[in-house]
PDB file of N, CA and C in Angstrom:
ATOM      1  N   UNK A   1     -53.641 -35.304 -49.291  1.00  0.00           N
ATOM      2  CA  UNK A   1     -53.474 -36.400 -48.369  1.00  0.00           C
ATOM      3  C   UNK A   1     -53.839 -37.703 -49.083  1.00  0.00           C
ATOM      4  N   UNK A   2     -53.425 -38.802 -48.517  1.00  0.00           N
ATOM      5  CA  UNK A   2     -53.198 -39.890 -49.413  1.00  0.00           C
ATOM      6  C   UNK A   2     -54.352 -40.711 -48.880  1.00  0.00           C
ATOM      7  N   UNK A   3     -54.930 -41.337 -50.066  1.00  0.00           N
ATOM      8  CA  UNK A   3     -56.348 -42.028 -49.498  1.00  0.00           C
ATOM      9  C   UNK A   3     -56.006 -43.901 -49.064  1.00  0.00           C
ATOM     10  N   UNK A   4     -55.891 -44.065 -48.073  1.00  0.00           N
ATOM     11  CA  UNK A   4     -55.953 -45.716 -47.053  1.00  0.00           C
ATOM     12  C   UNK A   4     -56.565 -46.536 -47.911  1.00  0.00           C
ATOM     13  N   UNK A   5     -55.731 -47.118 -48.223  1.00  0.00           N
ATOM     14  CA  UNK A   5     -56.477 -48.944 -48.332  1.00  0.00           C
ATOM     15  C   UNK A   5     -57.234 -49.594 -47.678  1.00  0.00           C
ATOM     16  N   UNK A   6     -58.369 -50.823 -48.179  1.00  0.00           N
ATOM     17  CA  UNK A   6     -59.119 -50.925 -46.829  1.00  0.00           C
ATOM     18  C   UNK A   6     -58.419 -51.748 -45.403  1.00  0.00           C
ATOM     19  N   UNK A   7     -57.390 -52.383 -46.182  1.00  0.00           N
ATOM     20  CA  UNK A   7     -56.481 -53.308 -45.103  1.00  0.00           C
ATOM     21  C   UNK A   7     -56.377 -52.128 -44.120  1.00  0.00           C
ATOM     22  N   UNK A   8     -55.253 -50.439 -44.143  1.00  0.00           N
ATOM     23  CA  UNK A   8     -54.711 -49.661 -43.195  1.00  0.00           C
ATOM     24  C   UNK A   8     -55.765 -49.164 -42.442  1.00  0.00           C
ATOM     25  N   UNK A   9     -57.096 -48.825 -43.353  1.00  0.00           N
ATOM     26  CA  UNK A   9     -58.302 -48.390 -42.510  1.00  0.00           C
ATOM     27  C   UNK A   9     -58.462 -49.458 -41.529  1.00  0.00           C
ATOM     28  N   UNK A  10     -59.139 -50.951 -41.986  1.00  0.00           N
ATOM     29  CA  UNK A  10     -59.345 -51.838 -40.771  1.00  0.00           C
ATOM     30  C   UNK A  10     -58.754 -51.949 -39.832  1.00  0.00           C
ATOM     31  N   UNK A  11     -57.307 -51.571 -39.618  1.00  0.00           N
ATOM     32  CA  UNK A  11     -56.100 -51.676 -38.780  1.00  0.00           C
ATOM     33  C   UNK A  11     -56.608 -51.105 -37.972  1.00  0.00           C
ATOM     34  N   UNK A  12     -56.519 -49.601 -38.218  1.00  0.00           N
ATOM     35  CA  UNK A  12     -56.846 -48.026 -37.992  1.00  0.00           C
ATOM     36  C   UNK A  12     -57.516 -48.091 -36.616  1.00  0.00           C
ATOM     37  N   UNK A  13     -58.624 -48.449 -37.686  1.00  0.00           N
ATOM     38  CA  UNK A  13     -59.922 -48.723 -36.595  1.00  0.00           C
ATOM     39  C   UNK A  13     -60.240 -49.412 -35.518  1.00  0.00           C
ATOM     40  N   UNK A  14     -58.977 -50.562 -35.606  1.00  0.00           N
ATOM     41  CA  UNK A  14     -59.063 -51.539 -34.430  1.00  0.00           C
ATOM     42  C   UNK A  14     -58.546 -50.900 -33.041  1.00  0.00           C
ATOM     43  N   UNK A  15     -58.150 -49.454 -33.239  1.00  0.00           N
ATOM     44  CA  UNK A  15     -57.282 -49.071 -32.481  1.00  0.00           C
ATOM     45  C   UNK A  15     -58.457 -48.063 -31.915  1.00  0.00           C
ATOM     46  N   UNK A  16     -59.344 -48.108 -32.441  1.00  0.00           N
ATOM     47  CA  UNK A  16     -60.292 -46.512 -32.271  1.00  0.00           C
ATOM     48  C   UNK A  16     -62.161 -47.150 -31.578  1.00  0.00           C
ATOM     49  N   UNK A  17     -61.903 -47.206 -30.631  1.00  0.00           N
ATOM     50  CA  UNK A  17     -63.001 -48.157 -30.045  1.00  0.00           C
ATOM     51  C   UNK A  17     -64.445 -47.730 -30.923  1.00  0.00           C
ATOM     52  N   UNK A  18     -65.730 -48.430 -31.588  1.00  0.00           N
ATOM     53  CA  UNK A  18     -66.568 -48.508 -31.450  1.00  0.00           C
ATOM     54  C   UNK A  18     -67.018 -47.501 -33.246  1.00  0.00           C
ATOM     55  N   UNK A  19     -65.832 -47.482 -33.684  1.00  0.00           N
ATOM     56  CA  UNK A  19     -65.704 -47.009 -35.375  1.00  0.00           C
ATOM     57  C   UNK A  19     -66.239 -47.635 -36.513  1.00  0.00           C
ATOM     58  N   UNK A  20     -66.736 -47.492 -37.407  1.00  0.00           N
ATOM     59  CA  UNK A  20     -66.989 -48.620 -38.299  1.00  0.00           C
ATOM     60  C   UNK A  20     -66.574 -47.717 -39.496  1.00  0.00           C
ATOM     61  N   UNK A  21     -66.414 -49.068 -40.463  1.00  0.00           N
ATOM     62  CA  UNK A  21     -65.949 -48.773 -41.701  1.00  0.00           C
ATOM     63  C   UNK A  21     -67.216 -49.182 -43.261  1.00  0.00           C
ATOM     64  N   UNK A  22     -67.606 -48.442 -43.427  1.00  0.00           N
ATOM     65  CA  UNK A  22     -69.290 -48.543 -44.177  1.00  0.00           C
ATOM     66  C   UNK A  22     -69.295 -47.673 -45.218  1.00  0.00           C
ATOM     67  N   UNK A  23     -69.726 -47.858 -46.414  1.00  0.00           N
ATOM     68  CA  UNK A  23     -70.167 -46.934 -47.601  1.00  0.00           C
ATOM     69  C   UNK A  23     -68.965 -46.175 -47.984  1.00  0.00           C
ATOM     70  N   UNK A  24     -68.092 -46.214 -47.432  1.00  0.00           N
ATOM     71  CA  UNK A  24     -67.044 -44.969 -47.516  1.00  0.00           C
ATOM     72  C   UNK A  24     -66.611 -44.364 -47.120  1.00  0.00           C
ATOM     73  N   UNK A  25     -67.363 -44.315 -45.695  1.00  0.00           N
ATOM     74  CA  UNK A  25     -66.824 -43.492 -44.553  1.00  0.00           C
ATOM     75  C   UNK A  25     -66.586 -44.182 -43.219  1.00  0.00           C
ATOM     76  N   UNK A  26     -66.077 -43.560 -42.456  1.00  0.00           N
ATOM     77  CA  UNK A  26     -65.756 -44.108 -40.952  1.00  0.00           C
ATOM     78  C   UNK A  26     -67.373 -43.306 -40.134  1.00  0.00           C
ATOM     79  N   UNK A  27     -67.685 -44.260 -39.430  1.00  0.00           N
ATOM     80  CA  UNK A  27     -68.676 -44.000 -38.919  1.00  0.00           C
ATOM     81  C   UNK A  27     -69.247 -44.343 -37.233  1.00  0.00           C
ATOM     82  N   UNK A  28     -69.370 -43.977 -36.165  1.00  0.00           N
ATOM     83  CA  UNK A  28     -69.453 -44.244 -34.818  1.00  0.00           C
ATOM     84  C   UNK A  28     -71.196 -43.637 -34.468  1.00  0.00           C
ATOM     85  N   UNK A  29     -71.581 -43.884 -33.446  1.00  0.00           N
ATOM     86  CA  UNK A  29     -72.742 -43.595 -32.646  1.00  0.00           C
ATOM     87  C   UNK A  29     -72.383 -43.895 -31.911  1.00  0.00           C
ATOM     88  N   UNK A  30     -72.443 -42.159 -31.092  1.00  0.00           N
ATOM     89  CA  UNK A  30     -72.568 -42.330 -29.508  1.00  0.00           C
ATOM     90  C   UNK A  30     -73.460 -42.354 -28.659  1.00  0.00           C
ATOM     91  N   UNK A  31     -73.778 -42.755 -27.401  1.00  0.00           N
ATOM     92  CA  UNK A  31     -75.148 -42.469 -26.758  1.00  0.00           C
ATOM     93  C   UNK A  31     -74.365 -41.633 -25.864  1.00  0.00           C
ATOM     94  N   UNK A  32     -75.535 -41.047 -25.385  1.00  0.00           N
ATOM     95  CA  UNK A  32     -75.772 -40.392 -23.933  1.00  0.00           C
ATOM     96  C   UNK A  32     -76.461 -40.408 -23.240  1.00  0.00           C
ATOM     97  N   UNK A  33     -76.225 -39.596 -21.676  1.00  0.00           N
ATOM     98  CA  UNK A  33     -77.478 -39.839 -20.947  1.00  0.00           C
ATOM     99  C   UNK A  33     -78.582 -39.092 -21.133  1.00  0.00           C
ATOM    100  N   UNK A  34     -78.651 -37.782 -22.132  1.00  0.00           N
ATOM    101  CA  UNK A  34     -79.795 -37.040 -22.435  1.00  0.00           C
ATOM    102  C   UNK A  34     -79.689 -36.156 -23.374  1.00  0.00           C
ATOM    103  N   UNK A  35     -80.520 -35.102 -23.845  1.00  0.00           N
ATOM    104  CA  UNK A  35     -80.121 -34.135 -24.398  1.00  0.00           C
ATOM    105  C   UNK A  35     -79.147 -33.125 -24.565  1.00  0.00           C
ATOM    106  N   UNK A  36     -79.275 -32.321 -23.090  1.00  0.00           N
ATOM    107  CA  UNK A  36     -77.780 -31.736 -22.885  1.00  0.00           C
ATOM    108  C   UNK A  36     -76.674 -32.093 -23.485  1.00  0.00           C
ATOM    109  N   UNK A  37     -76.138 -33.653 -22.537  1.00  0.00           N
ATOM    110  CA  UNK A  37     -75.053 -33.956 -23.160  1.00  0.00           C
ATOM    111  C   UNK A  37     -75.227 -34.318 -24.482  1.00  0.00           C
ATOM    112  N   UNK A  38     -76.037 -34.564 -25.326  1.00  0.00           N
ATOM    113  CA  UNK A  38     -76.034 -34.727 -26.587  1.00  0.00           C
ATOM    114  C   UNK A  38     -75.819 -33.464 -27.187  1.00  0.00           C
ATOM    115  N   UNK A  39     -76.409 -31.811 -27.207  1.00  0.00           N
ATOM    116  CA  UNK A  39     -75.881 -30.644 -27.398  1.00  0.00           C
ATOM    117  C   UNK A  39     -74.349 -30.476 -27.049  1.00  0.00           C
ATOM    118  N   UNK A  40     -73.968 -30.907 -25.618  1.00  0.00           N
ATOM    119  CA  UNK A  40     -72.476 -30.720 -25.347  1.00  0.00           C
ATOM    120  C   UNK A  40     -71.993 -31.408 -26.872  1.00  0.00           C
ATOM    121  N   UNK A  41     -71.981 -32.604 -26.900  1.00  0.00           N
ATOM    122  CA  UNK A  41     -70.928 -33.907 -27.766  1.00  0.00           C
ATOM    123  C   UNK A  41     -71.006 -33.142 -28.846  1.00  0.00           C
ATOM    124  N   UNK A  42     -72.685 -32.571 -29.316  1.00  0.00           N
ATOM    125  CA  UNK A  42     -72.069 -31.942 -30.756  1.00  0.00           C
ATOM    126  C   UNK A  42     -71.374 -30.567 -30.988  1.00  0.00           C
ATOM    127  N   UNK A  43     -71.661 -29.735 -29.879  1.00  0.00           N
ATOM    128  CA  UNK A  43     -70.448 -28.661 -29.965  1.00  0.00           C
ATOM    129  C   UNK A  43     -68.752 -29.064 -29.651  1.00  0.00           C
ATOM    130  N   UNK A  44     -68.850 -29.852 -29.095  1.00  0.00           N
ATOM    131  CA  UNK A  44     -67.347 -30.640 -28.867  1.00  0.00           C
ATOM    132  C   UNK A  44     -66.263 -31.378 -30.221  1.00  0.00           C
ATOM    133  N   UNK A  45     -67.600 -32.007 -30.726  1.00  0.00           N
ATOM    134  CA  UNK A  45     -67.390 -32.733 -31.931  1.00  0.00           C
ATOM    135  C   UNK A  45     -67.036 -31.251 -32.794  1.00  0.00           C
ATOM    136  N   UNK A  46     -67.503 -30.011 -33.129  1.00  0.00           N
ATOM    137  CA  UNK A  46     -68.009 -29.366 -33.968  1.00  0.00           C
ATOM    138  C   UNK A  46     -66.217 -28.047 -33.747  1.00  0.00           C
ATOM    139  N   UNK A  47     -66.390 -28.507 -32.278  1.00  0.00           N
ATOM    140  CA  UNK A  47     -64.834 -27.837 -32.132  1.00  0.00           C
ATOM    141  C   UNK A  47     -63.976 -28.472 -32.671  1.00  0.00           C
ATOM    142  N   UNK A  48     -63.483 -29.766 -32.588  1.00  0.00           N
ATOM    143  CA  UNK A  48     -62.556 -30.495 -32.969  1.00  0.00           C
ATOM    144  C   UNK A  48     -62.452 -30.934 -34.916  1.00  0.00           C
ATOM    145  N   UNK A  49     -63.793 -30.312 -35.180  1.00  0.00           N
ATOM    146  CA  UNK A  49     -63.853 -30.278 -37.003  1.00  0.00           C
ATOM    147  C   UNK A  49     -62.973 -29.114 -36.879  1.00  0.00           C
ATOM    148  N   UNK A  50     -63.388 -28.081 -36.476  1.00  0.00           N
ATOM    149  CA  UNK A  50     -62.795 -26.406 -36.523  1.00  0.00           C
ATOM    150  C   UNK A  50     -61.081 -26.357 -36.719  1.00  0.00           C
ATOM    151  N   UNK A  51     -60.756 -27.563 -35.388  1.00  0.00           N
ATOM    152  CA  UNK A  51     -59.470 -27.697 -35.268  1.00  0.00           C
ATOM    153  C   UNK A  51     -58.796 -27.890 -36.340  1.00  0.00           C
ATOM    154  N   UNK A  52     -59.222 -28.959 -36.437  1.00  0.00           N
ATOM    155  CA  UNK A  52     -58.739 -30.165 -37.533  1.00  0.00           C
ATOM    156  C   UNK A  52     -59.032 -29.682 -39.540  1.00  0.00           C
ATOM    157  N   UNK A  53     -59.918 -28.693 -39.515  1.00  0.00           N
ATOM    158  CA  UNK A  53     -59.769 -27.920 -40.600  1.00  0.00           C
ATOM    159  C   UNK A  53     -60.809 -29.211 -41.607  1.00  0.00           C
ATOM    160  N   UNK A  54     -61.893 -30.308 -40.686  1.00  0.00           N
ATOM    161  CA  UNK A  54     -61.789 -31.448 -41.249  1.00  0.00           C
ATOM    162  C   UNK A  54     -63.023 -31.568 -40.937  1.00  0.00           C
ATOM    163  N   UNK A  55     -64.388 -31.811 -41.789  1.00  0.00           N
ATOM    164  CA  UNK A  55     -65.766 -31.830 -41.593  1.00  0.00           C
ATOM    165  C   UNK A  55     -66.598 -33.110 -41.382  1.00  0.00           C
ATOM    166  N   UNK A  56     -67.557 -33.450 -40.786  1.00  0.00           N
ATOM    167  CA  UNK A  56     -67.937 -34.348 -41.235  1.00  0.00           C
ATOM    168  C   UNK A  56     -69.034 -34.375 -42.252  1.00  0.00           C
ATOM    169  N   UNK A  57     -69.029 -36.083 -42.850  1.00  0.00           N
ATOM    170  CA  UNK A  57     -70.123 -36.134 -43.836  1.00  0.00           C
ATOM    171  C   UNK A  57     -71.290 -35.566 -43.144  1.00  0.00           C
ATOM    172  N   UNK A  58     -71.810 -36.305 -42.468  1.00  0.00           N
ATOM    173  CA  UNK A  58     -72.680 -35.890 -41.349  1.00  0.00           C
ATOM    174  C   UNK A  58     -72.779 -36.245 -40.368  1.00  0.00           C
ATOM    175  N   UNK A  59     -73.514 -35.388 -39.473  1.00  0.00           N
ATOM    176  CA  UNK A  59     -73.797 -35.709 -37.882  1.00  0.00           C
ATOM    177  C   UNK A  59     -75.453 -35.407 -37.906  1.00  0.00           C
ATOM    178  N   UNK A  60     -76.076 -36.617 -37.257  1.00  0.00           N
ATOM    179  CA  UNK A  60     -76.985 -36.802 -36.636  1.00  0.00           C
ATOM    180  C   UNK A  60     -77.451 -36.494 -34.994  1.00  0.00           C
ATOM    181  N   UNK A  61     -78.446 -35.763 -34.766  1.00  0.00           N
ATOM    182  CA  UNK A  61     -78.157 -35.551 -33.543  1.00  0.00           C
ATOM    183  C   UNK A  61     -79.683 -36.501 -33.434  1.00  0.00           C
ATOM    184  N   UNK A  62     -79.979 -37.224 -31.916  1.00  0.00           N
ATOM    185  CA  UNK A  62     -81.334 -37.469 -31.633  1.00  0.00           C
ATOM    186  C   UNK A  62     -81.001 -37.577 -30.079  1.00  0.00           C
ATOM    187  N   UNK A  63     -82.223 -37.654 -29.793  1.00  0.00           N
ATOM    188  CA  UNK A  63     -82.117 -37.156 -28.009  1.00  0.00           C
ATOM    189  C   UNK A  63     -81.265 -37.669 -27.337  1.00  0.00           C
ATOM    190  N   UNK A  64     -80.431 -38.991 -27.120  1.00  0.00           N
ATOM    191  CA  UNK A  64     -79.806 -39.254 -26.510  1.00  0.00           C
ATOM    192  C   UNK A  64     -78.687 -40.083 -26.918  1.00  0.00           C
ATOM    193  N   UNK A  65     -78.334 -39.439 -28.691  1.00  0.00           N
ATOM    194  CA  UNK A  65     -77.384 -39.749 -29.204  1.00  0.00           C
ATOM    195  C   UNK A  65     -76.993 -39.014 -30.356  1.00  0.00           C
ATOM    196  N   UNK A  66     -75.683 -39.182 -30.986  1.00  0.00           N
ATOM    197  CA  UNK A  66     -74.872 -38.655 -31.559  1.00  0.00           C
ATOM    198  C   UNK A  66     -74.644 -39.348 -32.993  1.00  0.00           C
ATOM    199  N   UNK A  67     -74.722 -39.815 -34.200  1.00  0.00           N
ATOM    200  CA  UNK A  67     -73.938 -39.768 -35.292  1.00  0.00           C
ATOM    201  C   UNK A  67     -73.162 -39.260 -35.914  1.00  0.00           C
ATOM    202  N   UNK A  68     -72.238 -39.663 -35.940  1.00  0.00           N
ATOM    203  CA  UNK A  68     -71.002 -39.076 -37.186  1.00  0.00           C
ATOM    204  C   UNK A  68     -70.354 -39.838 -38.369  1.00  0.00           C
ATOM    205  N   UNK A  69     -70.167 -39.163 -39.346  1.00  0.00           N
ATOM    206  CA  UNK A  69     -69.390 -40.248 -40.144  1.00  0.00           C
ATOM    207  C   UNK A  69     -68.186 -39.124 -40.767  1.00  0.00           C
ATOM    208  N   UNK A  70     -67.157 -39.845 -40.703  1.00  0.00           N
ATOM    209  CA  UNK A  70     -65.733 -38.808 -41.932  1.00  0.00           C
ATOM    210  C   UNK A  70     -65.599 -39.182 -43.148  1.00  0.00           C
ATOM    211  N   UNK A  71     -65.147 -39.105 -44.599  1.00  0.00           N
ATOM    212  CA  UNK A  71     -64.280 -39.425 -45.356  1.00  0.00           C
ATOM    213  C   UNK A  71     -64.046 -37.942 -45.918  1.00  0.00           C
ATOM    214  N   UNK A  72     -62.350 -38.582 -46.764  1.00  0.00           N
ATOM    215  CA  UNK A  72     -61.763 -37.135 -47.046  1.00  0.00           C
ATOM    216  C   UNK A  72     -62.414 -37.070 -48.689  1.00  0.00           C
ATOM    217  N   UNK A  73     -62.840 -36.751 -49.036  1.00  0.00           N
ATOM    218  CA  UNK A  73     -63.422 -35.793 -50.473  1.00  0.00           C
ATOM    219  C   UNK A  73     -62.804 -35.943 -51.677  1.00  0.00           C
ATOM    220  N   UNK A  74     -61.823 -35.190 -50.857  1.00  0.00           N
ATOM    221  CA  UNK A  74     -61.043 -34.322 -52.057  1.00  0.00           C
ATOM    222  C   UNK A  74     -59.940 -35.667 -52.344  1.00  0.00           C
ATOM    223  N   UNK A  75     -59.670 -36.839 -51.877  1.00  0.00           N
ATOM    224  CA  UNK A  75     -58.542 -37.909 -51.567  1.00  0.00           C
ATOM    225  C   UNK A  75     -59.975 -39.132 -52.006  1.00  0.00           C
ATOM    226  N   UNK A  76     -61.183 -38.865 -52.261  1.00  0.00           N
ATOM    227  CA  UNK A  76     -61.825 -40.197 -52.174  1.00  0.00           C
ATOM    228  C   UNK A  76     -62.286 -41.353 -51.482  1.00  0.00           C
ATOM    229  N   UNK A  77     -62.103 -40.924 -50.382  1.00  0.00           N
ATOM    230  CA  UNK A  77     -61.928 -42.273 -49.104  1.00  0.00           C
ATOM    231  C   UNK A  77     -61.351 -41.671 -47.754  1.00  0.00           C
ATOM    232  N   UNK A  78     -61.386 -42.462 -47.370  1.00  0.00           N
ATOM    233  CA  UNK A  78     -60.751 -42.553 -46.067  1.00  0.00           C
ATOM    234  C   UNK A  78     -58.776 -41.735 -46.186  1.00  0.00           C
ATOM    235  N   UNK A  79     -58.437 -41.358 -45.027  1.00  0.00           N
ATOM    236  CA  UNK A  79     -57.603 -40.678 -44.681  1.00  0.00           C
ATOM    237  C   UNK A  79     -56.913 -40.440 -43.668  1.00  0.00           C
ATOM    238  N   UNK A  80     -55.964 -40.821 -43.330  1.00  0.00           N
ATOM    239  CA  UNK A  80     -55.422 -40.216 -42.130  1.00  0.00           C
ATOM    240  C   UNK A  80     -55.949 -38.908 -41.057  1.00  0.00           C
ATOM    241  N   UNK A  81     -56.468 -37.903 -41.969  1.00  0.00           N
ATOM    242  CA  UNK A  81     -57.122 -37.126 -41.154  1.00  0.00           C
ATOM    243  C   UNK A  81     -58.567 -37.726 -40.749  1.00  0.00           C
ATOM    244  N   UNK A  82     -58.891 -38.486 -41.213  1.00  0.00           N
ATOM    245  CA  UNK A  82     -60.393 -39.022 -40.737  1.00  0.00           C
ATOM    246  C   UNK A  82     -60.281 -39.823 -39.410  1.00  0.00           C
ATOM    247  N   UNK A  83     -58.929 -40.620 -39.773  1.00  0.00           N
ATOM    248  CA  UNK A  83     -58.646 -41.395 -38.591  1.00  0.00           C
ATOM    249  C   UNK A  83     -58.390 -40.595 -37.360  1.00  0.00           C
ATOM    250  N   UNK A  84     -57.705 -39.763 -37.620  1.00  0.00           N
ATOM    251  CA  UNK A  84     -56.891 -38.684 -37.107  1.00  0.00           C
ATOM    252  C   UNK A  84     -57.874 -38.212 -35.605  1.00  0.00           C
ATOM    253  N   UNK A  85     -59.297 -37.348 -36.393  1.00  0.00           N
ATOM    254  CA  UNK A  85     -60.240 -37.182 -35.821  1.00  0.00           C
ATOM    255  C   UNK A  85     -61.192 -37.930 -35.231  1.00  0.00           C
ATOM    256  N   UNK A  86     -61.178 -38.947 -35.583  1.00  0.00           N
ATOM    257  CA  UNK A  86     -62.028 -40.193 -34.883  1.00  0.00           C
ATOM    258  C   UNK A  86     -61.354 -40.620 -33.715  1.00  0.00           C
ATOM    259  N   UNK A  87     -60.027 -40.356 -33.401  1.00  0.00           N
ATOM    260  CA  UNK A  87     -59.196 -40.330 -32.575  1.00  0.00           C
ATOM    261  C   UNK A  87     -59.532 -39.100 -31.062  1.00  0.00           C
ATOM    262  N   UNK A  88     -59.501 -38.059 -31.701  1.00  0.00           N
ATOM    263  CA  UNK A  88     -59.841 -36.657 -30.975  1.00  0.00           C
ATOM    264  C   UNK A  88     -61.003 -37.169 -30.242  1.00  0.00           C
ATOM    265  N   UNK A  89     -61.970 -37.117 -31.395  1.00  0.00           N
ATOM    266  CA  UNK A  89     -63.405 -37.185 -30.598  1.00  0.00           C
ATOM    267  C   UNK A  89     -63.797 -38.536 -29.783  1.00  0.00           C
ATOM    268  N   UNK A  90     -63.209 -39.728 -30.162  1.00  0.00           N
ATOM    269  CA  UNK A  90     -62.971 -40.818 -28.740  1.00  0.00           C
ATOM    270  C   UNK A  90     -62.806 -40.128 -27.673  1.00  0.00           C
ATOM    271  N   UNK A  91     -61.749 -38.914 -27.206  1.00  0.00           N
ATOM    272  CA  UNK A  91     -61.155 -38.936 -26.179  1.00  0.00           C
ATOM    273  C   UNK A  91     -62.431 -37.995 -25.184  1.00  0.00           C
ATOM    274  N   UNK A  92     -63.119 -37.559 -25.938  1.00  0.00           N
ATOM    275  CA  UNK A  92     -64.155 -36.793 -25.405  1.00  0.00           C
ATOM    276  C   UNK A  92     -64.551 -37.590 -24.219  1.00  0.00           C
ATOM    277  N   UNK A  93     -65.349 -36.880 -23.092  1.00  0.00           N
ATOM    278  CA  UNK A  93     -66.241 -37.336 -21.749  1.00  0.00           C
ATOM    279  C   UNK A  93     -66.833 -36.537 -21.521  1.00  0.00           C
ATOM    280  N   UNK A  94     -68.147 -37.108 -22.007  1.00  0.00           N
ATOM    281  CA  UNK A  94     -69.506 -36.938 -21.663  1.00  0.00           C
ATOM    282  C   UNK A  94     -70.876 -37.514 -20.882  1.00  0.00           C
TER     283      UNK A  94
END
């Protein structure tokens, strides 16, 4: 897969509420209202890696929030599949 320029990433992202573009990776924090749903978001999140065949750098969990960040590896950067998934896991409700 072909690694994004930072111009197509910034685009990308304008489209993907609350994303950032940092160090190399695409990166979001979510809150929640507690723990639970913070366990839900990361098995949700953890399905949609499964899907997507597509990991993250990491995820942070803390009580009433979520970290994630993507980039593709093996491509160096950012990716369509990063976007791809930052996409998925927006659509989540929690």
């Amino acid at each position: 897969m072909k690694k994004l320029k930072e111009e197509e990433i910034t685009k990308s992202l304008k489209t993907i509420a609350g994303w950032k573009y940092l160090d190399g990776s695409i990166k979001k924090t979510f809150k929640t209202p507690g723990f639970p749903q913070t366990l839900g978001l990361v098995t949700a999140i953890g399905a949609f890696c499964q899907q997507h065949d597509h990991h993250p750098d990491y995820m942070t969990l803390k009580y009433a929030s979520v970290e994630v960040s993507f980039s593709t590896h093996s491509a160096g950067g950012i990716t369509l599949k990063d976007i791809n998934i930052a996409k998925d896991i927006n659509s989540l409700k929690f």
